[in-house]
C-alpha atoms as a PDB file:
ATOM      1  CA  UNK A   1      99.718 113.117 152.272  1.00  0.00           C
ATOM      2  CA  UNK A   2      96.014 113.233 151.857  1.00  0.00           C
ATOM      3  CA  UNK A   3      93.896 110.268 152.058  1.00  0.00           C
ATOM      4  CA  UNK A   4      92.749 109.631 148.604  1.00  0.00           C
ATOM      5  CA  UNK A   5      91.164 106.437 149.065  1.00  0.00           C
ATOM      6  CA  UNK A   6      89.296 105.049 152.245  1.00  0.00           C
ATOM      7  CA  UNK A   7      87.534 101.751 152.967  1.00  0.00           C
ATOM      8  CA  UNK A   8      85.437 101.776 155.990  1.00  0.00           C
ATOM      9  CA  UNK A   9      84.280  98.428 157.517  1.00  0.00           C
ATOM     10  CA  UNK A  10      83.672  97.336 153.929  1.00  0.00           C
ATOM     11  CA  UNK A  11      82.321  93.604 153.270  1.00  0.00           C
ATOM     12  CA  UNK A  12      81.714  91.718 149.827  1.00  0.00           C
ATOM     13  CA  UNK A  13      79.201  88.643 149.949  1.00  0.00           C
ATOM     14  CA  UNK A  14      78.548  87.390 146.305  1.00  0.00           C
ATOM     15  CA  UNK A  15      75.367  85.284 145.592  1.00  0.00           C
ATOM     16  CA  UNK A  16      74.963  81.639 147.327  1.00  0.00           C
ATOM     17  CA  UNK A  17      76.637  83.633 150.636  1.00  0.00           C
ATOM     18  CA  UNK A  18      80.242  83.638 149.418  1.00  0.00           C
ATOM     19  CA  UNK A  19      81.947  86.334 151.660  1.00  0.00           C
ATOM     20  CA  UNK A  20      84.999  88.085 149.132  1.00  0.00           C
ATOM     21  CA  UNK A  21      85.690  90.405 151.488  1.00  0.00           C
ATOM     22  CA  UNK A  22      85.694  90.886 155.723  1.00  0.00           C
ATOM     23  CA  UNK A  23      85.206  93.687 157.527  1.00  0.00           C
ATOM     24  CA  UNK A  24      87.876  95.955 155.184  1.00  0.00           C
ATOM     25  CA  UNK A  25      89.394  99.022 156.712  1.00  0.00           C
ATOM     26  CA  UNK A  26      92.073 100.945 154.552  1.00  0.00           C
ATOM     27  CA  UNK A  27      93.788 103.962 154.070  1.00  0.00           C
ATOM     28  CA  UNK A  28      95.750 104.729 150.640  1.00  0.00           C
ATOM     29  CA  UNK A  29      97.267 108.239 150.424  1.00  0.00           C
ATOM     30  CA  UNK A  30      97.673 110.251 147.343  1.00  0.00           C
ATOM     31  CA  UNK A  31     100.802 108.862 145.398  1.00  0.00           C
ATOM     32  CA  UNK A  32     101.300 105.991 147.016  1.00  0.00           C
ATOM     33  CA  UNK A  33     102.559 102.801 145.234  1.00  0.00           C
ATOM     34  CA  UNK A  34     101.008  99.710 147.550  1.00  0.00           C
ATOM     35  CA  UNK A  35     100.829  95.717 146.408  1.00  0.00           C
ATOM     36  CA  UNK A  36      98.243  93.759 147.187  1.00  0.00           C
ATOM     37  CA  UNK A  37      99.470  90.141 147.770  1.00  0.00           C
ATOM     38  CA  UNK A  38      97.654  86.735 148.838  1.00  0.00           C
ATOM     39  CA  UNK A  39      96.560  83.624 147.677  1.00  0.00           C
ATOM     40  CA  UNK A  40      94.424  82.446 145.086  1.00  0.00           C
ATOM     41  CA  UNK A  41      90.844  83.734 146.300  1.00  0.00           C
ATOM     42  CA  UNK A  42      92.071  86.217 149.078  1.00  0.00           C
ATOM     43  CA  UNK A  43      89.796  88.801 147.811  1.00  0.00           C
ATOM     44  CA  UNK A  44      92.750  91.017 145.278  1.00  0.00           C
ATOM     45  CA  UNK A  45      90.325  91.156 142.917  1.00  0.00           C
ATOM     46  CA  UNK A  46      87.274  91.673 144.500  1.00  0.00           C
ATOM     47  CA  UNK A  47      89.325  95.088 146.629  1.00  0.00           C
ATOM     48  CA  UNK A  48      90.481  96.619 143.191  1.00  0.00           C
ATOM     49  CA  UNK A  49      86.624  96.061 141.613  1.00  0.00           C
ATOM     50  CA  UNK A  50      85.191  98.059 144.641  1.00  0.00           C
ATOM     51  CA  UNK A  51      87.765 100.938 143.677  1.00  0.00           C
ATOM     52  CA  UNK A  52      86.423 101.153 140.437  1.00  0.00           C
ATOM     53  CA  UNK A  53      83.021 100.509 141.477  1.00  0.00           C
ATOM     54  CA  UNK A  54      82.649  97.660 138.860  1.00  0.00           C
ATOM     55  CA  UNK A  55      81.586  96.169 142.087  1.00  0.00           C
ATOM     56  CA  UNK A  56      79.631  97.958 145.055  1.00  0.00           C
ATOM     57  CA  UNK A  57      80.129  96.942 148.494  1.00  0.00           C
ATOM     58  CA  UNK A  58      77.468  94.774 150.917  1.00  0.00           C
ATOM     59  CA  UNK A  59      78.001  96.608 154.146  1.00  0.00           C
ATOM     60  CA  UNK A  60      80.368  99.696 155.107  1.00  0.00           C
ATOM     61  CA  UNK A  61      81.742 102.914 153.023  1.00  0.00           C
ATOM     62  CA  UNK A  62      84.260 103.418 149.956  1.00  0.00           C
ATOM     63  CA  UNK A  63      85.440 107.087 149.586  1.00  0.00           C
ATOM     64  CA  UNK A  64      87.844 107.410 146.066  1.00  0.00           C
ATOM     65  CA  UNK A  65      88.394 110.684 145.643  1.00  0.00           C
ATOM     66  CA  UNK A  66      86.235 112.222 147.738  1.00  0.00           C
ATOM     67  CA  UNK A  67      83.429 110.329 145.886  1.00  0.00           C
ATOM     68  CA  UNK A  68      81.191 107.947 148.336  1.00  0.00           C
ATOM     69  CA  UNK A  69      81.172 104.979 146.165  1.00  0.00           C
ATOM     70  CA  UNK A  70      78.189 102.589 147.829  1.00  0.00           C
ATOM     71  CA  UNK A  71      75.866 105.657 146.466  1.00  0.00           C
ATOM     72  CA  UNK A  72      76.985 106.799 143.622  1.00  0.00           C
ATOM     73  CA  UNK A  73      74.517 107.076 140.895  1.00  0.00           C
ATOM     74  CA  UNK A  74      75.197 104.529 137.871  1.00  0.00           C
ATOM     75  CA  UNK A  75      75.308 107.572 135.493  1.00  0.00           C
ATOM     76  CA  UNK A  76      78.303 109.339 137.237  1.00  0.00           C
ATOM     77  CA  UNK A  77      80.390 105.731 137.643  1.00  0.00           C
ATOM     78  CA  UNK A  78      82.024 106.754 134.080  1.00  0.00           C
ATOM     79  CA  UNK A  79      82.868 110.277 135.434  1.00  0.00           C
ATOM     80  CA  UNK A  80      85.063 108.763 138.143  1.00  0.00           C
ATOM     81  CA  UNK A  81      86.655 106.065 135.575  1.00  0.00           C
ATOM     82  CA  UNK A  82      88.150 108.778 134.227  1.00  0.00           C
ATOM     83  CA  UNK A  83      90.549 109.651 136.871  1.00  0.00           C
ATOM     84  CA  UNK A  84      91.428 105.566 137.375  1.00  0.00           C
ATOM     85  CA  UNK A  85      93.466 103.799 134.967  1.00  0.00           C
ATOM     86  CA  UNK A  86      92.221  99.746 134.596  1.00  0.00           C
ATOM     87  CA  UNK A  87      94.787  96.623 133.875  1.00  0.00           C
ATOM     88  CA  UNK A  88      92.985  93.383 134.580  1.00  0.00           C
ATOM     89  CA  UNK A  89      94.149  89.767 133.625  1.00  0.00           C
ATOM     90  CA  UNK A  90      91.852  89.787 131.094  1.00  0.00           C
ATOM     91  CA  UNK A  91      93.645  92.191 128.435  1.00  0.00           C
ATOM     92  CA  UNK A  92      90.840  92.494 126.319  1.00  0.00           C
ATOM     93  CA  UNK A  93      93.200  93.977 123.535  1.00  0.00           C
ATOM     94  CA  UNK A  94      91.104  94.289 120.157  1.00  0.00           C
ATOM     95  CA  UNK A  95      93.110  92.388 117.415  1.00  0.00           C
ATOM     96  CA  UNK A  96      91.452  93.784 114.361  1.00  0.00           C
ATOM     97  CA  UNK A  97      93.017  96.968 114.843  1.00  0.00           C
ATOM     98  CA  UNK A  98      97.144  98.184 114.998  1.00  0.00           C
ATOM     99  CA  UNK A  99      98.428  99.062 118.490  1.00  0.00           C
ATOM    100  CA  UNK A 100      97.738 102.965 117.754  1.00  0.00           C
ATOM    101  CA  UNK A 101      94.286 102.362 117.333  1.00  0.00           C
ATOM    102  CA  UNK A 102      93.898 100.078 120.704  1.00  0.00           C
ATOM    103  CA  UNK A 103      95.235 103.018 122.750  1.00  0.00           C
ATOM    104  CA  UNK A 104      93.437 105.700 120.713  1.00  0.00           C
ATOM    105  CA  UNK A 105      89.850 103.370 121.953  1.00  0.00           C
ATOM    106  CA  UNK A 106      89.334 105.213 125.595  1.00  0.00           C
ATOM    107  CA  UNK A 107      89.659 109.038 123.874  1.00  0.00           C
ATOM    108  CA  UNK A 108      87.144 108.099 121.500  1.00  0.00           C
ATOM    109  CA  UNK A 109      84.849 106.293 124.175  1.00  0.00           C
ATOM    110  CA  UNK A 110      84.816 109.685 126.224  1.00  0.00           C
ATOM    111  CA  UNK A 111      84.867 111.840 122.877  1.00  0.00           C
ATOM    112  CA  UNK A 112      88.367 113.609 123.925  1.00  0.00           C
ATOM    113  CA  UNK A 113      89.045 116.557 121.570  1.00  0.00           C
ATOM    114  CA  UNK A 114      90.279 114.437 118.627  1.00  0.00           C
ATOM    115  CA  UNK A 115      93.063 117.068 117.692  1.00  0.00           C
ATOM    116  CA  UNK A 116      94.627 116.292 120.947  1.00  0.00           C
ATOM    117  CA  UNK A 117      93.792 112.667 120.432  1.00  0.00           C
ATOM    118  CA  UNK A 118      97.206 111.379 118.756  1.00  0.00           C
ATOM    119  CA  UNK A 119      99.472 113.052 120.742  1.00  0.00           C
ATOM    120  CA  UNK A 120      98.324 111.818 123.795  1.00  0.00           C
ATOM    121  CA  UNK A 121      98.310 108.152 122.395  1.00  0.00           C
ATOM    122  CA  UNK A 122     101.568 108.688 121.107  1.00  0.00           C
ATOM    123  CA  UNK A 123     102.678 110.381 124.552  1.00  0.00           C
ATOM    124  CA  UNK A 124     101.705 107.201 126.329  1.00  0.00           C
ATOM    125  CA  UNK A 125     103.161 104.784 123.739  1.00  0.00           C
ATOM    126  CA  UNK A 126     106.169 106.344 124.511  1.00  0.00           C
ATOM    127  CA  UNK A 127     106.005 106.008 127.941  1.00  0.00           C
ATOM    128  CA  UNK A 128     105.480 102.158 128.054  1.00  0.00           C
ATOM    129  CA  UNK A 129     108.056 102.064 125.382  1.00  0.00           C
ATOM    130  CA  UNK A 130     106.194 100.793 122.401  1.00  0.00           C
ATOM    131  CA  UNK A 131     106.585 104.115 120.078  1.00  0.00           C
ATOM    132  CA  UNK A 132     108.123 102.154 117.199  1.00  0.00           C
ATOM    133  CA  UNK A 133     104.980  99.900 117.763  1.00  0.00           C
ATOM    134  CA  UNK A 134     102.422 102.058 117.033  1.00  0.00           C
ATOM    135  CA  UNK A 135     101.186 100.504 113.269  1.00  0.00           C
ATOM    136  CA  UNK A 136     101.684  97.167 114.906  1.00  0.00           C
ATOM    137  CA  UNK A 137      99.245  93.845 114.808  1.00  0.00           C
ATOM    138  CA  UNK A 138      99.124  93.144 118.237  1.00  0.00           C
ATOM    139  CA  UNK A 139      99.114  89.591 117.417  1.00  0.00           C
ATOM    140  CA  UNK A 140     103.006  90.153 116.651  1.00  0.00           C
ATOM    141  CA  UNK A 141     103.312  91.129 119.933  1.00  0.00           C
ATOM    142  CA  UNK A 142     104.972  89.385 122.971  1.00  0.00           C
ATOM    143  CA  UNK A 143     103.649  88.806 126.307  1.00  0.00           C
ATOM    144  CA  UNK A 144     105.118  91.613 127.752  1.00  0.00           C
ATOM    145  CA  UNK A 145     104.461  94.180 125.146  1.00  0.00           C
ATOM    146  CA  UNK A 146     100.884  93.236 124.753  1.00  0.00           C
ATOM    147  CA  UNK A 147     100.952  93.992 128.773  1.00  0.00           C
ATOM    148  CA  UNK A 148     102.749  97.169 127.946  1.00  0.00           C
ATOM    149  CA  UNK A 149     100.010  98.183 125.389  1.00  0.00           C
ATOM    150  CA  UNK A 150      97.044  97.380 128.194  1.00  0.00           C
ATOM    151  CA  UNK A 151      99.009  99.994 130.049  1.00  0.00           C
ATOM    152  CA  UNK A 152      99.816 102.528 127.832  1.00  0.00           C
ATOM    153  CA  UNK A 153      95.705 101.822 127.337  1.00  0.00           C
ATOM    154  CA  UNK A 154      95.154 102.419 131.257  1.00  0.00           C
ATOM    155  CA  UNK A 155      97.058 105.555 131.064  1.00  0.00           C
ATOM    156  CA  UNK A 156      96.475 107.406 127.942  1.00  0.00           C
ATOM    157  CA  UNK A 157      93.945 109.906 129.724  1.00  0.00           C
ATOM    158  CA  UNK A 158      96.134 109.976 132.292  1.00  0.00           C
ATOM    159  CA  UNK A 159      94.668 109.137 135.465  1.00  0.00           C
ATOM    160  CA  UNK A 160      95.327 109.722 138.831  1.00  0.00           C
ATOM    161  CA  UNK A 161      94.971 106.045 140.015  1.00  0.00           C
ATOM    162  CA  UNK A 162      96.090 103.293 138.365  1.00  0.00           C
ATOM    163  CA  UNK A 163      94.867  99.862 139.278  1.00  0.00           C
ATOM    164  CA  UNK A 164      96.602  96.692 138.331  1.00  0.00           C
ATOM    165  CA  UNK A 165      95.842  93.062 138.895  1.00  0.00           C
ATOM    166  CA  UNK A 166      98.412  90.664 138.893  1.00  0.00           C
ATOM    167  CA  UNK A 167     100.167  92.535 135.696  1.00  0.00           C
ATOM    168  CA  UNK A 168     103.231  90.230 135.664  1.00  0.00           C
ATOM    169  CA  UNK A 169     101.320  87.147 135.695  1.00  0.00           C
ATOM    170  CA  UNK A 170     102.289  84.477 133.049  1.00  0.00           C
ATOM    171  CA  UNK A 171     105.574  86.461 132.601  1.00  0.00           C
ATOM    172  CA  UNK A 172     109.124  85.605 133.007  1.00  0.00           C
ATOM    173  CA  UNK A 173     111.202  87.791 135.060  1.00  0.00           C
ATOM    174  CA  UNK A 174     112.369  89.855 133.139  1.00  0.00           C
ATOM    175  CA  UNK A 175     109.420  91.139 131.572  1.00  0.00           C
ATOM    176  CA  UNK A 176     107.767  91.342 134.822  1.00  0.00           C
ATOM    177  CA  UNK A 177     110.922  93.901 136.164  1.00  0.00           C
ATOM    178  CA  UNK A 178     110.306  96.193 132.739  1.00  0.00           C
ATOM    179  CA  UNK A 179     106.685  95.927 133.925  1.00  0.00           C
ATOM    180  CA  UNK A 180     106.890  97.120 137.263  1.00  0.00           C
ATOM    181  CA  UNK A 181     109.735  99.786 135.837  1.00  0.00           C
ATOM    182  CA  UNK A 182     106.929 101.259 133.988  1.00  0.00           C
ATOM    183  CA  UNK A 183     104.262 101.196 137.115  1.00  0.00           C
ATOM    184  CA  UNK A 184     107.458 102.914 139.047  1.00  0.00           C
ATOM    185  CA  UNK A 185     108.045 105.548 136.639  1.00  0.00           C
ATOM    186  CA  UNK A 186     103.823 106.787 136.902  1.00  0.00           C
ATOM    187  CA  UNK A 187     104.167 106.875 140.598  1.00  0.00           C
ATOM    188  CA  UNK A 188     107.319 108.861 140.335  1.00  0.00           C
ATOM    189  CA  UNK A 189     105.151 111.528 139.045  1.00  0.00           C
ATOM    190  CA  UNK A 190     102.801 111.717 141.286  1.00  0.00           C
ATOM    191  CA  UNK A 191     100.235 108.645 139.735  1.00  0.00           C
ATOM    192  CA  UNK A 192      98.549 106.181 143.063  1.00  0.00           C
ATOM    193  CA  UNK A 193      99.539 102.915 141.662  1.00  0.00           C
ATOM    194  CA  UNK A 194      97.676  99.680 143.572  1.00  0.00           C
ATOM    195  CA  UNK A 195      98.905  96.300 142.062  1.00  0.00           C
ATOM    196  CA  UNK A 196      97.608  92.717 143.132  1.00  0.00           C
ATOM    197  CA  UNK A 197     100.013  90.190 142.835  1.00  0.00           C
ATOM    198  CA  UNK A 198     101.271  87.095 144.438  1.00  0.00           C
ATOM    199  CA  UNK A 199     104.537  87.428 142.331  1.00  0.00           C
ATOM    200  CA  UNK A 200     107.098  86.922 144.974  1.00  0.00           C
ATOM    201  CA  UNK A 201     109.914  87.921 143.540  1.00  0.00           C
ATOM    202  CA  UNK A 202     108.191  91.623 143.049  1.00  0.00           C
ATOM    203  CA  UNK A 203     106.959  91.349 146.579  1.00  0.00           C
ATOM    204  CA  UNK A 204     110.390  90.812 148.059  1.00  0.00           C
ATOM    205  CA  UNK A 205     112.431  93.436 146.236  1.00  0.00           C
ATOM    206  CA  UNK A 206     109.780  96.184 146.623  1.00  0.00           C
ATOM    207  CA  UNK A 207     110.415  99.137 149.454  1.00  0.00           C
ATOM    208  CA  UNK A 208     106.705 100.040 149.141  1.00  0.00           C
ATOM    209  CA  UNK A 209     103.671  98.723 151.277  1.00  0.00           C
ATOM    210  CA  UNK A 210     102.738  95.517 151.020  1.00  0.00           C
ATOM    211  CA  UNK A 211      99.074  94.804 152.289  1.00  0.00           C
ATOM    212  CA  UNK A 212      97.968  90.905 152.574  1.00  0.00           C
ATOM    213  CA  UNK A 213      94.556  89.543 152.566  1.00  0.00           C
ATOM    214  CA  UNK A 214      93.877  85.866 153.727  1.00  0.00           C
ATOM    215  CA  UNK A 215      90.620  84.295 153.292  1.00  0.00           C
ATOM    216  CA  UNK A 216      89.157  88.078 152.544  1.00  0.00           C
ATOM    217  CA  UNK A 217      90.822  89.866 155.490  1.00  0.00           C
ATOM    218  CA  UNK A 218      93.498  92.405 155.695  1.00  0.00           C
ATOM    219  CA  UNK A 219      96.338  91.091 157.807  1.00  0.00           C
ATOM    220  CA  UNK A 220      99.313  93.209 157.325  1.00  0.00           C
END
């Protein structure tokens, strides 16, 4: 498979001289499904930020997509969000509107033909199972719907990356096996799905890679 993301030698120092991140070198190919697992302050985060160049690198080179992310220009960032779906521990779901309307948010941000607009939410509420949802409060949701909706959010203009930090976190198991049933049904078709977690009951039952960082290095 091709090489669809590549960290070179990549290093994250944030200010006071806290080093996130050592000397990263990493290959993902196209369509892989990979976990990211460590401790508390290994540096999951900080790798899935550079991906989606919330955050940029101190020293070395991040390729996604064929796009060198240490230079890219601030006005094309957005242009490569749209190929990479986002689920980060903090949901940021918007309670004064239903669940359609949450999922509907990202088509409107990027001004998506708005004819094509409901299908496609509907398409992904679907997916993540939460059709009959759709006029919901998301207050009246549970833990692991509300986590279904941020993904049904992450996906809706279907990207070809989707980047998850510690989804399951905070729930039980069960939830957290429809969770990852989800994340295994996007990279059955095709979808590069990168989850941090130090869940490890999802860690030992996976057959995909399994990276670990300690202390911000890669070790497996």
């Amino acid at each position: 498979m091709a090489a669809m993301i590549n960290f070179n030698n990549v290093s994250k120092f944030y200010p006071g001289g806290y080093e996130a991140l050592k000397s990263i070198t990493l290959s993902i190919s196209q369509g892989e499904l990979i976990f990211f697992s460590g401790h508390s302050g290994a540096g999951k985060s900080t790798l899935l930020k550079l991906m989606a160049a919330i955050e940029r690198p101190t020293s070395g080179s991040i390729v996604v997509g064929q796009q060198n992310i240490d230079s890219l220009r601030r006005s094309a960032i957005p242009y490569l969000r749209r190929n990479i779906g986002m689920i980060f521990q903090e949901q940021k779901i918007l309670y004064d509107r239903n669940v359609f309307a949450n999922v509907m948010l990202p088509l409107q941000v990027t001004a998506f033909d708005t004819r094509a607009s409901a299908s496609r939410v509907r398409a992904a509420l679907d997916k993540v199972g939460l059709l009959n949802k759709e006029k919901a409060d998301p207050v009246t949701l549970s833990g692991g719907e509300k986590q279904r909706l941020c993904i049904a959010r992450a996906v809706v203009h279907r990207p070809t990356i989707l980047i998850a930090d510690e989804p399951t976190a905070n729930l039980d198991s069960g939830y957290a096996r429809d969770i990852m049933a989800v994340f295994e049904s996007f990279n059955q078709v095709g979808v590069t799905v990168l989850i941090s977690t130090h869940d490890r009951m999802l860690l030992d039952m996976t057959q995909h890679r399994v990276l670990e960082l300690r202390h911000g290095k890669l070790v497996t």
